[in-house]
PDB file of N, CA and C in Angstrom:
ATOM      1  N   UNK A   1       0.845  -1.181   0.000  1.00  0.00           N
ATOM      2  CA  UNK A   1       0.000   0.000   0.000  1.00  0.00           C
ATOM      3  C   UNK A   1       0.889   1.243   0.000  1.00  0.00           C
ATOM      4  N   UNK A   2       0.860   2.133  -0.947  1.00  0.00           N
ATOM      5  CA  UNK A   2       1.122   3.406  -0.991  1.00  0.00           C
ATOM      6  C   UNK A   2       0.676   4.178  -0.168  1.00  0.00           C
ATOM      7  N   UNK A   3       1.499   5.552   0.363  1.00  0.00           N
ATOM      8  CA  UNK A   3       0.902   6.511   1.610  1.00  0.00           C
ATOM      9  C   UNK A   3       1.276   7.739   0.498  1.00  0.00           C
ATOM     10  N   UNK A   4       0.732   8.975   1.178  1.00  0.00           N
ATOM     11  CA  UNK A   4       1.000  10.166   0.258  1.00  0.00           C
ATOM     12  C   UNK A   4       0.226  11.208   1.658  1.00  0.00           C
ATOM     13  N   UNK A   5       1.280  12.223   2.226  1.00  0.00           N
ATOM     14  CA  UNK A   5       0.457  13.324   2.908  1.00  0.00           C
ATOM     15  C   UNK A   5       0.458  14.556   2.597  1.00  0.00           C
ATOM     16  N   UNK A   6      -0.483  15.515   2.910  1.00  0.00           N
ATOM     17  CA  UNK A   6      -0.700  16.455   2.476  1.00  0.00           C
ATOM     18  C   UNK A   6      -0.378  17.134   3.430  1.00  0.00           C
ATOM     19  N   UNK A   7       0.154  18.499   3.944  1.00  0.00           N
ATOM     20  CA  UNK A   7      -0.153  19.432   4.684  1.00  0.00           C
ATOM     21  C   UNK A   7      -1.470  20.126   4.742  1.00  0.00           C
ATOM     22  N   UNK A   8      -2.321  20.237   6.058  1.00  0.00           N
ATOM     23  CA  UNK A   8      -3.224  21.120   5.958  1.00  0.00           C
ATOM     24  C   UNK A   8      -3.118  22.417   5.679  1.00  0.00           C
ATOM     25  N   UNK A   9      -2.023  22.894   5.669  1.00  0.00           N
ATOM     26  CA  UNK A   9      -1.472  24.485   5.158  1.00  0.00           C
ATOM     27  C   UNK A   9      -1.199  24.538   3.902  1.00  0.00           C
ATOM     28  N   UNK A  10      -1.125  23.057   3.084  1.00  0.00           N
ATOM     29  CA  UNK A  10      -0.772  23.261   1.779  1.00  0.00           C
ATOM     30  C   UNK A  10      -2.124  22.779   0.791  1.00  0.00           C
ATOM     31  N   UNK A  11      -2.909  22.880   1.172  1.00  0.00           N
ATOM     32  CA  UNK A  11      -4.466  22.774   0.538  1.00  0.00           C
ATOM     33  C   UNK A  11      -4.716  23.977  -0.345  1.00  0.00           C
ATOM     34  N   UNK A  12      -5.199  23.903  -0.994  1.00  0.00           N
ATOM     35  CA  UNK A  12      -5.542  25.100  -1.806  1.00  0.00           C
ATOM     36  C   UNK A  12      -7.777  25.363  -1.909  1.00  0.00           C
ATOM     37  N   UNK A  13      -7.975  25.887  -0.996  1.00  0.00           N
ATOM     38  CA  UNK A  13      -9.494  26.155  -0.789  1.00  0.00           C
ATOM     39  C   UNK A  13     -10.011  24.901  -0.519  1.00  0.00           C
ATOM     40  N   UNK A  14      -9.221  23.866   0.370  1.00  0.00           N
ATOM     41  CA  UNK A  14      -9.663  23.241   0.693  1.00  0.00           C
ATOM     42  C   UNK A  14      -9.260  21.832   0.443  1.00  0.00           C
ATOM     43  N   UNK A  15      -8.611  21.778  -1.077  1.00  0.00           N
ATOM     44  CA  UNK A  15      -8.679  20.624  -1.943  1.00  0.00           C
ATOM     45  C   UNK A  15      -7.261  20.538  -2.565  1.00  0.00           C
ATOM     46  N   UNK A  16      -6.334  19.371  -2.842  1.00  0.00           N
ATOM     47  CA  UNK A  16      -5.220  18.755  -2.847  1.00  0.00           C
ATOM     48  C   UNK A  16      -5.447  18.089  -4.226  1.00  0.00           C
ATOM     49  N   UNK A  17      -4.338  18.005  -4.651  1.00  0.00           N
ATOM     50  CA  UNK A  17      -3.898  16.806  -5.920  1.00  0.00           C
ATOM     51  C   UNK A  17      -2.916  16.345  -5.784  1.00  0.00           C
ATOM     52  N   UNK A  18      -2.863  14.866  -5.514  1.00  0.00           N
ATOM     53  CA  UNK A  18      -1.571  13.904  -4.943  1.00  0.00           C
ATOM     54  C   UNK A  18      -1.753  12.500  -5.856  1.00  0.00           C
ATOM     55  N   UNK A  19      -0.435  12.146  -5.894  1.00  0.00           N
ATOM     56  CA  UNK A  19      -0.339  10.982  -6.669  1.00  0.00           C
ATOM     57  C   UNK A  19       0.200  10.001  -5.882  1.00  0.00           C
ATOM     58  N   UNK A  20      -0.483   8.631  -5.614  1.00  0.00           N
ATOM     59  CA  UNK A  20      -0.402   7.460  -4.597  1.00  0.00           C
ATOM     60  C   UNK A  20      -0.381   6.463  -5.563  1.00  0.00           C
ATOM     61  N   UNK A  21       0.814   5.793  -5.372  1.00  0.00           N
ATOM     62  CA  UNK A  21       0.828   4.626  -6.619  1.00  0.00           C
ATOM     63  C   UNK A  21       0.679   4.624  -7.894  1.00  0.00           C
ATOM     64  N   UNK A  22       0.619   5.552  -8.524  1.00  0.00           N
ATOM     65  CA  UNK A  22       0.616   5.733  -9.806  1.00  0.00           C
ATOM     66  C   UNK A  22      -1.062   6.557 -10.112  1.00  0.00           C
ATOM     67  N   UNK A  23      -1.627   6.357  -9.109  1.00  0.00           N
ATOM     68  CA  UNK A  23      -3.023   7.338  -9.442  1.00  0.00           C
ATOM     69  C   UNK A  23      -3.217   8.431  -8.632  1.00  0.00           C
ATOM     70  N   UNK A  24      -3.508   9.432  -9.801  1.00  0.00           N
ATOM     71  CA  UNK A  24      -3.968  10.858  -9.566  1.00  0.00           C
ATOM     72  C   UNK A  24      -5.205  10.782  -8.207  1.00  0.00           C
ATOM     73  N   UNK A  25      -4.979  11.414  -7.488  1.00  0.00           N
ATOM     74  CA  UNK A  25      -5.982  11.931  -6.303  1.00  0.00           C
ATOM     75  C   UNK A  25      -6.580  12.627  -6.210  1.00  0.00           C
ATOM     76  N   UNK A  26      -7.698  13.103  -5.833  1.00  0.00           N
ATOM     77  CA  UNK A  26      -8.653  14.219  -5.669  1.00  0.00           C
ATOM     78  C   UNK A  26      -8.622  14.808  -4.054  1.00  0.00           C
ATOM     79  N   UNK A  27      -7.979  15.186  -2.980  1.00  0.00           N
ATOM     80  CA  UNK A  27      -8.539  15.088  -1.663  1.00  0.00           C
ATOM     81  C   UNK A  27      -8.566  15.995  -1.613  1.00  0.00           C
ATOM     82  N   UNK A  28     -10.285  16.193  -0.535  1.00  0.00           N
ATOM     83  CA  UNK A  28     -10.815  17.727  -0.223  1.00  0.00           C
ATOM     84  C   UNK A  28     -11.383  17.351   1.530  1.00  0.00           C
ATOM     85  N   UNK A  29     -11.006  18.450   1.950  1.00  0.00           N
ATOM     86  CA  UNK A  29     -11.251  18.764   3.287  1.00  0.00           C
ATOM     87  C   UNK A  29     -12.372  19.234   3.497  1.00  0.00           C
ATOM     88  N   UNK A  30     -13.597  18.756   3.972  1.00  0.00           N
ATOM     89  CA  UNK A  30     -14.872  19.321   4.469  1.00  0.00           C
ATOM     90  C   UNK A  30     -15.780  19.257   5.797  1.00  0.00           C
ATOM     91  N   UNK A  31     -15.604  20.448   5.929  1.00  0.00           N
ATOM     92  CA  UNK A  31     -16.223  20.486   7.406  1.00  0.00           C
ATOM     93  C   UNK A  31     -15.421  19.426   8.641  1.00  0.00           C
ATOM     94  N   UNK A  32     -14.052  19.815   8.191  1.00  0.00           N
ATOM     95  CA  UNK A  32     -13.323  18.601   9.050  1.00  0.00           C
ATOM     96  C   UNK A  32     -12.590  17.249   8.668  1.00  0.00           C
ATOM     97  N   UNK A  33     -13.370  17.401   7.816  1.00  0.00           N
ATOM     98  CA  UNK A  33     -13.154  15.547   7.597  1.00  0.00           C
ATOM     99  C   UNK A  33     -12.507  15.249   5.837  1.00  0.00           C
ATOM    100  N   UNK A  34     -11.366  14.947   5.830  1.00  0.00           N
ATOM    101  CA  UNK A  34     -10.886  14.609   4.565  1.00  0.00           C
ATOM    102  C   UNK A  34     -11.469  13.722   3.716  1.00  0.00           C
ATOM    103  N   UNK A  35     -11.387  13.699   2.322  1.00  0.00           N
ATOM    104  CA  UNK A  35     -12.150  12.497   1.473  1.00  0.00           C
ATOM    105  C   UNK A  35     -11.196  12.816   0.334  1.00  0.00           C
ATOM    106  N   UNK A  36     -11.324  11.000  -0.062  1.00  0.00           N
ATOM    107  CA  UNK A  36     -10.189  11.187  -1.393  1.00  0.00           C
ATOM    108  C   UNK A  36     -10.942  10.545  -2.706  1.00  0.00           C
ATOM    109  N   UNK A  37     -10.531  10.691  -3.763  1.00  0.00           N
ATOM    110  CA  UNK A  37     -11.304  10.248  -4.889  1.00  0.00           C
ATOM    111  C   UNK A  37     -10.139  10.405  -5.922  1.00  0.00           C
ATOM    112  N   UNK A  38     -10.819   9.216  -6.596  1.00  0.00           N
ATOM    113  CA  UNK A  38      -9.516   9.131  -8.063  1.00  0.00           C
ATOM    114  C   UNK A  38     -10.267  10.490  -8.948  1.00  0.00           C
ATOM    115  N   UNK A  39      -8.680  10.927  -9.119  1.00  0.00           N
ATOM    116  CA  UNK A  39      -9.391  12.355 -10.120  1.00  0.00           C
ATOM    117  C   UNK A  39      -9.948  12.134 -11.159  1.00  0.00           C
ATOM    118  N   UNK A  40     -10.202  10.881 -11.905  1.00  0.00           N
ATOM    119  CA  UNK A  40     -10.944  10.863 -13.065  1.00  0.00           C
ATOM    120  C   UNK A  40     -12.258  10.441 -12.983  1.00  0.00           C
ATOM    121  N   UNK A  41     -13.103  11.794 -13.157  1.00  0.00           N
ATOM    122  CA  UNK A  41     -14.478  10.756 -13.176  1.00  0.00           C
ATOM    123  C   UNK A  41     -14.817   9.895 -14.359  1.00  0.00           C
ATOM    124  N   UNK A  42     -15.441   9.276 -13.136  1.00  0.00           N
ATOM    125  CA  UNK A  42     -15.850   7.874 -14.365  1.00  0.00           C
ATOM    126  C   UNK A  42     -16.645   7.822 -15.539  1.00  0.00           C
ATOM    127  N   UNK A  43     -16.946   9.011 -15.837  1.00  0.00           N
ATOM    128  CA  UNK A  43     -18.146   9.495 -16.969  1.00  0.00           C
ATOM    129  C   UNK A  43     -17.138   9.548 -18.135  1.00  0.00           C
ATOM    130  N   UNK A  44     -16.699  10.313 -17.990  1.00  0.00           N
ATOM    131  CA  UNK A  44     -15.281  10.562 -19.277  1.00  0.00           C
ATOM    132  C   UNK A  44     -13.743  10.757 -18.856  1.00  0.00           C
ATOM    133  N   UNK A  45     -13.476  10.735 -17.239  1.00  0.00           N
ATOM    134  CA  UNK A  45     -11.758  10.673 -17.223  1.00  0.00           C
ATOM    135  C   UNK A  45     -12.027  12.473 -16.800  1.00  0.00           C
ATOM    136  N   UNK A  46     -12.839  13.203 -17.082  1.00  0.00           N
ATOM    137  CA  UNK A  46     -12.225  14.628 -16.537  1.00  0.00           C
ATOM    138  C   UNK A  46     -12.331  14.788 -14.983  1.00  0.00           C
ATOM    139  N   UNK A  47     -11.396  15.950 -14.794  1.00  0.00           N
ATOM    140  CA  UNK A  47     -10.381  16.043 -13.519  1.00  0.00           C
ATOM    141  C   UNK A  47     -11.532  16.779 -12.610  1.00  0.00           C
ATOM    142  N   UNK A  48     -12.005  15.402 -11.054  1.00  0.00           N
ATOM    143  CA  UNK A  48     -12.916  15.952 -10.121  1.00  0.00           C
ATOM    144  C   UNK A  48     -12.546  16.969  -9.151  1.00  0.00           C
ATOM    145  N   UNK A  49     -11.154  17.286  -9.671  1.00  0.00           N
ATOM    146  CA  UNK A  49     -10.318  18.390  -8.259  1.00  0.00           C
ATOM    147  C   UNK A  49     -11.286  19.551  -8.579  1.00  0.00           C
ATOM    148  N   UNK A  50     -11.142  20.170  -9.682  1.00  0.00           N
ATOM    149  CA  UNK A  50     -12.198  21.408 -10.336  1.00  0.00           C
ATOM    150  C   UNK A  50     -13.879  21.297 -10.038  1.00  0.00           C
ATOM    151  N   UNK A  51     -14.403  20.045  -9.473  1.00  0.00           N
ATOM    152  CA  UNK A  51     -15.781  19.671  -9.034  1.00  0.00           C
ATOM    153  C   UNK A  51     -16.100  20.575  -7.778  1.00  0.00           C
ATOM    154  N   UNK A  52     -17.572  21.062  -7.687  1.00  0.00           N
ATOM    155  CA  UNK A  52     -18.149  22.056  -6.820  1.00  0.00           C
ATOM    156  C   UNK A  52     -18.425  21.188  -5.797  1.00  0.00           C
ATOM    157  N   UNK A  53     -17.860  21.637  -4.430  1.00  0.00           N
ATOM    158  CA  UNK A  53     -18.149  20.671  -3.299  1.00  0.00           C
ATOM    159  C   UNK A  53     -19.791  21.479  -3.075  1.00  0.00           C
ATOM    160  N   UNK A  54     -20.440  20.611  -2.385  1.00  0.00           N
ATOM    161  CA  UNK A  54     -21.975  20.608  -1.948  1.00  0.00           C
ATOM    162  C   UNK A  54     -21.945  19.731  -0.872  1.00  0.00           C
ATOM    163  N   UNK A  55     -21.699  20.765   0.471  1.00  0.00           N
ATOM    164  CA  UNK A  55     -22.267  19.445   1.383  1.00  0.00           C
ATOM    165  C   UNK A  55     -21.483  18.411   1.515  1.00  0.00           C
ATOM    166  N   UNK A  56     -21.845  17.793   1.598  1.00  0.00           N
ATOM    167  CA  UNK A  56     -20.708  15.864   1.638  1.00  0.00           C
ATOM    168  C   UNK A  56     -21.220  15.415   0.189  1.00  0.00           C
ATOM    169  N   UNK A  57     -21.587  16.415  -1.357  1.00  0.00           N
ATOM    170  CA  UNK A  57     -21.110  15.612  -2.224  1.00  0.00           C
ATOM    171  C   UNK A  57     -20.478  16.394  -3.243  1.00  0.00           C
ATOM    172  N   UNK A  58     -19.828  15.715  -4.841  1.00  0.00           N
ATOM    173  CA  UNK A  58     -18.815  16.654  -5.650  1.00  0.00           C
ATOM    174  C   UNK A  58     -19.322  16.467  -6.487  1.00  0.00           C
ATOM    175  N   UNK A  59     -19.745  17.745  -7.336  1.00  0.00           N
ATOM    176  CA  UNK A  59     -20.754  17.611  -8.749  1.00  0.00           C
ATOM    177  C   UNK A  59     -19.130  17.655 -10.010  1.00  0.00           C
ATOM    178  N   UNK A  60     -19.287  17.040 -10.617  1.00  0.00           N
ATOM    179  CA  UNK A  60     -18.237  17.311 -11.346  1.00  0.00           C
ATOM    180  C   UNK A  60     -18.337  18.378 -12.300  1.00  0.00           C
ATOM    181  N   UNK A  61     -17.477  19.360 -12.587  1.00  0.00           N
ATOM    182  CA  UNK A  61     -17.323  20.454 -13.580  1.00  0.00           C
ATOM    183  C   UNK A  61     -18.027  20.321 -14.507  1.00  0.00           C
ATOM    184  N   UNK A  62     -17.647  19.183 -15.068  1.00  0.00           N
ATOM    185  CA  UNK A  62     -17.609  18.416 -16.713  1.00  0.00           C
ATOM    186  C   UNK A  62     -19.282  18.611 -17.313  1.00  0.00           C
ATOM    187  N   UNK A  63     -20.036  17.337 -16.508  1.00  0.00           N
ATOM    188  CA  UNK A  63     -21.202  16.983 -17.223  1.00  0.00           C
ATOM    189  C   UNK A  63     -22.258  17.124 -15.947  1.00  0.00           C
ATOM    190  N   UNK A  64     -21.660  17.521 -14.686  1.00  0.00           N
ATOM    191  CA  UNK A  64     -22.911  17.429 -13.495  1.00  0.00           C
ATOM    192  C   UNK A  64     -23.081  16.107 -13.480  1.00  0.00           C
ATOM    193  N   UNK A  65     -21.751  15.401 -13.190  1.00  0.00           N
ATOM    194  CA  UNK A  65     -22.035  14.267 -12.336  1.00  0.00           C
ATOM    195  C   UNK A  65     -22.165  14.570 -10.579  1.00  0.00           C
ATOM    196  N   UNK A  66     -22.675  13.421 -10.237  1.00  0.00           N
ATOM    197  CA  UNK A  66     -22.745  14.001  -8.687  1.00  0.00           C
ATOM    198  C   UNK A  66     -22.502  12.599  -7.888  1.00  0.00           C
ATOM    199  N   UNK A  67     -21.648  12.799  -6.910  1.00  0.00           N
ATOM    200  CA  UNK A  67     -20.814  11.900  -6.312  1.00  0.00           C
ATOM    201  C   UNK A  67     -21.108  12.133  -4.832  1.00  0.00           C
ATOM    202  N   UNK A  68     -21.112  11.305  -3.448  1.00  0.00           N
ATOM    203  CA  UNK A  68     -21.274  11.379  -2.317  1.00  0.00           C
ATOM    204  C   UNK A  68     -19.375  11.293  -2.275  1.00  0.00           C
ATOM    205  N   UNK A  69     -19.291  12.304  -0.893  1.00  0.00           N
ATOM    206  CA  UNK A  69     -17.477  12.112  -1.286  1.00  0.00           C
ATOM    207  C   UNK A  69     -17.074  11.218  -0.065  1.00  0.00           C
ATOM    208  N   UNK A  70     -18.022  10.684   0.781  1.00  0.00           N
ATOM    209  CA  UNK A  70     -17.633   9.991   1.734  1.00  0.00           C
ATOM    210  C   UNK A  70     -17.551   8.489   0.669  1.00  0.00           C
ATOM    211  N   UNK A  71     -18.593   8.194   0.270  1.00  0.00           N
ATOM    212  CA  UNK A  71     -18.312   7.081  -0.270  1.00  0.00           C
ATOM    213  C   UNK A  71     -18.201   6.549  -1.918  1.00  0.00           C
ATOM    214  N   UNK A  72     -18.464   7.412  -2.184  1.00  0.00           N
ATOM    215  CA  UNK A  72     -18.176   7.846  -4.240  1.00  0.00           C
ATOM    216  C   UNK A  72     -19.324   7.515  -4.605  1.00  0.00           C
ATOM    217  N   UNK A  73     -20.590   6.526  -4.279  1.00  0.00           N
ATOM    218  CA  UNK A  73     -21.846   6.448  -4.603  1.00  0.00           C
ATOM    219  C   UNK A  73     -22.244   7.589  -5.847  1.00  0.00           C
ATOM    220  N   UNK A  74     -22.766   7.312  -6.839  1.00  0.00           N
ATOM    221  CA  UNK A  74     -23.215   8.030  -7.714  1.00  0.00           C
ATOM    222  C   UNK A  74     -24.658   8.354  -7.578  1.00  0.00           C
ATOM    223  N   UNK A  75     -24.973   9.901  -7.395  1.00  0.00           N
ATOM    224  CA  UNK A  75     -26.088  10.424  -7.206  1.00  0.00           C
ATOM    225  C   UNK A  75     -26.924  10.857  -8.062  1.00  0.00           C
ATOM    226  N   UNK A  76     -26.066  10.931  -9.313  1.00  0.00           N
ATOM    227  CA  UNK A  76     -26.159  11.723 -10.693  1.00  0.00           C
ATOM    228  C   UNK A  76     -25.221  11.091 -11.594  1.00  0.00           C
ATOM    229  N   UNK A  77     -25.923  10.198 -12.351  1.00  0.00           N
ATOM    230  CA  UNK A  77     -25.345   9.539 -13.209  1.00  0.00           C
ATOM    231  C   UNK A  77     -24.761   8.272 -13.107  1.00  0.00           C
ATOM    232  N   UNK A  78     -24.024   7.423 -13.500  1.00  0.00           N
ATOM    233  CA  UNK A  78     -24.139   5.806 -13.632  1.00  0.00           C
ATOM    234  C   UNK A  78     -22.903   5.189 -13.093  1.00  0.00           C
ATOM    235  N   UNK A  79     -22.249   5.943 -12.765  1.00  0.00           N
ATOM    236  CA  UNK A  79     -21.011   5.031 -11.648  1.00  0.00           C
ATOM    237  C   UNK A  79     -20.713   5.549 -10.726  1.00  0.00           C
ATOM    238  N   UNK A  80     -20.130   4.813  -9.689  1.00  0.00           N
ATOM    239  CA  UNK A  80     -19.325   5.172  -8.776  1.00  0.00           C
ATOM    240  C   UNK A  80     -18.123   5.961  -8.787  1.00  0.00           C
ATOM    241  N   UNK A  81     -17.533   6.859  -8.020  1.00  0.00           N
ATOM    242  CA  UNK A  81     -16.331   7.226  -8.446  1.00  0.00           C
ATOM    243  C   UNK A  81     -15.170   6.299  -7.540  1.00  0.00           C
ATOM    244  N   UNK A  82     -14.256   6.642  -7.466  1.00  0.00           N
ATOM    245  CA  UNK A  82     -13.165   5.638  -6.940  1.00  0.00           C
ATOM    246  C   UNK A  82     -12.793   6.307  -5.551  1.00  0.00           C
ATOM    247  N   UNK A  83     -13.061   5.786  -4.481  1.00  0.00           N
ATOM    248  CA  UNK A  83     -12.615   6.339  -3.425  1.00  0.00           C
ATOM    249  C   UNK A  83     -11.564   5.895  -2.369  1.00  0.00           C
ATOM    250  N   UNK A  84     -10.601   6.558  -2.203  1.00  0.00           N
ATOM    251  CA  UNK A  84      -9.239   6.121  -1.331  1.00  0.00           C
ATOM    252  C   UNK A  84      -9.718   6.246   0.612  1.00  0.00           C
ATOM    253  N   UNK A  85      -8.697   5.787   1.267  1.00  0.00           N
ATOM    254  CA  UNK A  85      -9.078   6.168   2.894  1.00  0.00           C
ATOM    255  C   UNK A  85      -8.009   7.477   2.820  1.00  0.00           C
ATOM    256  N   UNK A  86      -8.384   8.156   3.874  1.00  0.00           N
ATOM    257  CA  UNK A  86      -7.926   9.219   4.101  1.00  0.00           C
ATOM    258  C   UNK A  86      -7.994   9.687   5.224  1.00  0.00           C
ATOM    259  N   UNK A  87      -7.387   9.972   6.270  1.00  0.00           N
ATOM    260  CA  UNK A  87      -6.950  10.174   7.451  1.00  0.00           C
ATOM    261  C   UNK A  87      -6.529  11.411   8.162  1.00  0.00           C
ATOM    262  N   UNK A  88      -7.039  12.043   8.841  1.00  0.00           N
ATOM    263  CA  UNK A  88      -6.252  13.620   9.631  1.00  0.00           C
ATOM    264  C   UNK A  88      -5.285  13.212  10.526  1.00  0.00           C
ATOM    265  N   UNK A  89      -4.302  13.207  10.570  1.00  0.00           N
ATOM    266  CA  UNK A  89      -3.172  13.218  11.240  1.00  0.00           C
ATOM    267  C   UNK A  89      -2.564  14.112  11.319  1.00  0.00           C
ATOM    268  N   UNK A  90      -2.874  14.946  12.986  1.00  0.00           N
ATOM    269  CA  UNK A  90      -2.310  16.458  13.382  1.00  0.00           C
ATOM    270  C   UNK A  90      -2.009  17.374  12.091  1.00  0.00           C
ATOM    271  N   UNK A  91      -1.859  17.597  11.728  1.00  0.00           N
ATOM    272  CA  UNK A  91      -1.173  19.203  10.893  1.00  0.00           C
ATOM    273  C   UNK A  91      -1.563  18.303   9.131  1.00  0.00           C
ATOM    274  N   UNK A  92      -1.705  17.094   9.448  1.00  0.00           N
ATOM    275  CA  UNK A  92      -1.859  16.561   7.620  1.00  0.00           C
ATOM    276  C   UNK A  92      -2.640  15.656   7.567  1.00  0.00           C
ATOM    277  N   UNK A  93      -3.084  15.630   6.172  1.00  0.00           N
ATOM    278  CA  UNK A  93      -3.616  14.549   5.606  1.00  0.00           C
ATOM    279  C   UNK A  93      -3.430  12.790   5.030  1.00  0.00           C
ATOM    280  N   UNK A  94      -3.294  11.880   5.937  1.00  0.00           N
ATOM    281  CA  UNK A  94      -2.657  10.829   5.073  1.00  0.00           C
ATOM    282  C   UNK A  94      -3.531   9.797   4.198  1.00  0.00           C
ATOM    283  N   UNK A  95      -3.231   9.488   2.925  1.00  0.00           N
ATOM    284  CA  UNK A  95      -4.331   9.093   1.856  1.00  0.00           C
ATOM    285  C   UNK A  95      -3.213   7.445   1.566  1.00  0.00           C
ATOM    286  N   UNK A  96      -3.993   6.612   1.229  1.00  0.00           N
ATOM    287  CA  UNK A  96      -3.643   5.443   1.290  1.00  0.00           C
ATOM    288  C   UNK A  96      -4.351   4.656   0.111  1.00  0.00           C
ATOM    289  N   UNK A  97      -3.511   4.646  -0.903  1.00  0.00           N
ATOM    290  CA  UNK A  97      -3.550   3.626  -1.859  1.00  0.00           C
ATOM    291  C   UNK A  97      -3.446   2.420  -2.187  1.00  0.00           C
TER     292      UNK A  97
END
């Protein structure tokens, strides 16, 4: 298993792009609680970092897919997205591939 951490100071509005094992990451910090997602949504491959957080879910830019970010469940539209564990550990984020 791959590890990859983020600084909470090095977030950018919230949301991170990290690479764990060879796949692109999505992790966004909300209301506390980190969540990670493979950056490609599953609709066409475009990048969910740019997706409008709502709440505990991520509409994607692209086509208005809509994703629960705790568990990638598809709310809007026909797949799941890919979701990593992700962890607060004091001052960072640790995401586990």
């Amino acid at each position: 298993m791959s590890v990859a951490r983020i600084r909470l100071a090095d977030l950018d509005e919230g949301r991170a792009l990290v690479e764990v094992g060879g796949v692109e990451i999505a992790v966004f910090m909300v209301e506390g609680r980190p969540h990670a997602l493979a950056n490609a949504c599953p609709h066409q491959g475009n990048p969910l970092l740019v997706g409008e957080v709502l709440g505990e879910s991520l509409v994607c830019a692209f086509h208005g897919w809509k994703f629960d970010l705790a568990t990638g469940a598809c709310l809007f539209g026909d797949e799941p997205a890919r979701i990593f564990e992700a962890e607060l550990a004091g001052e960072e984020i640790v995401v586990r591939a």
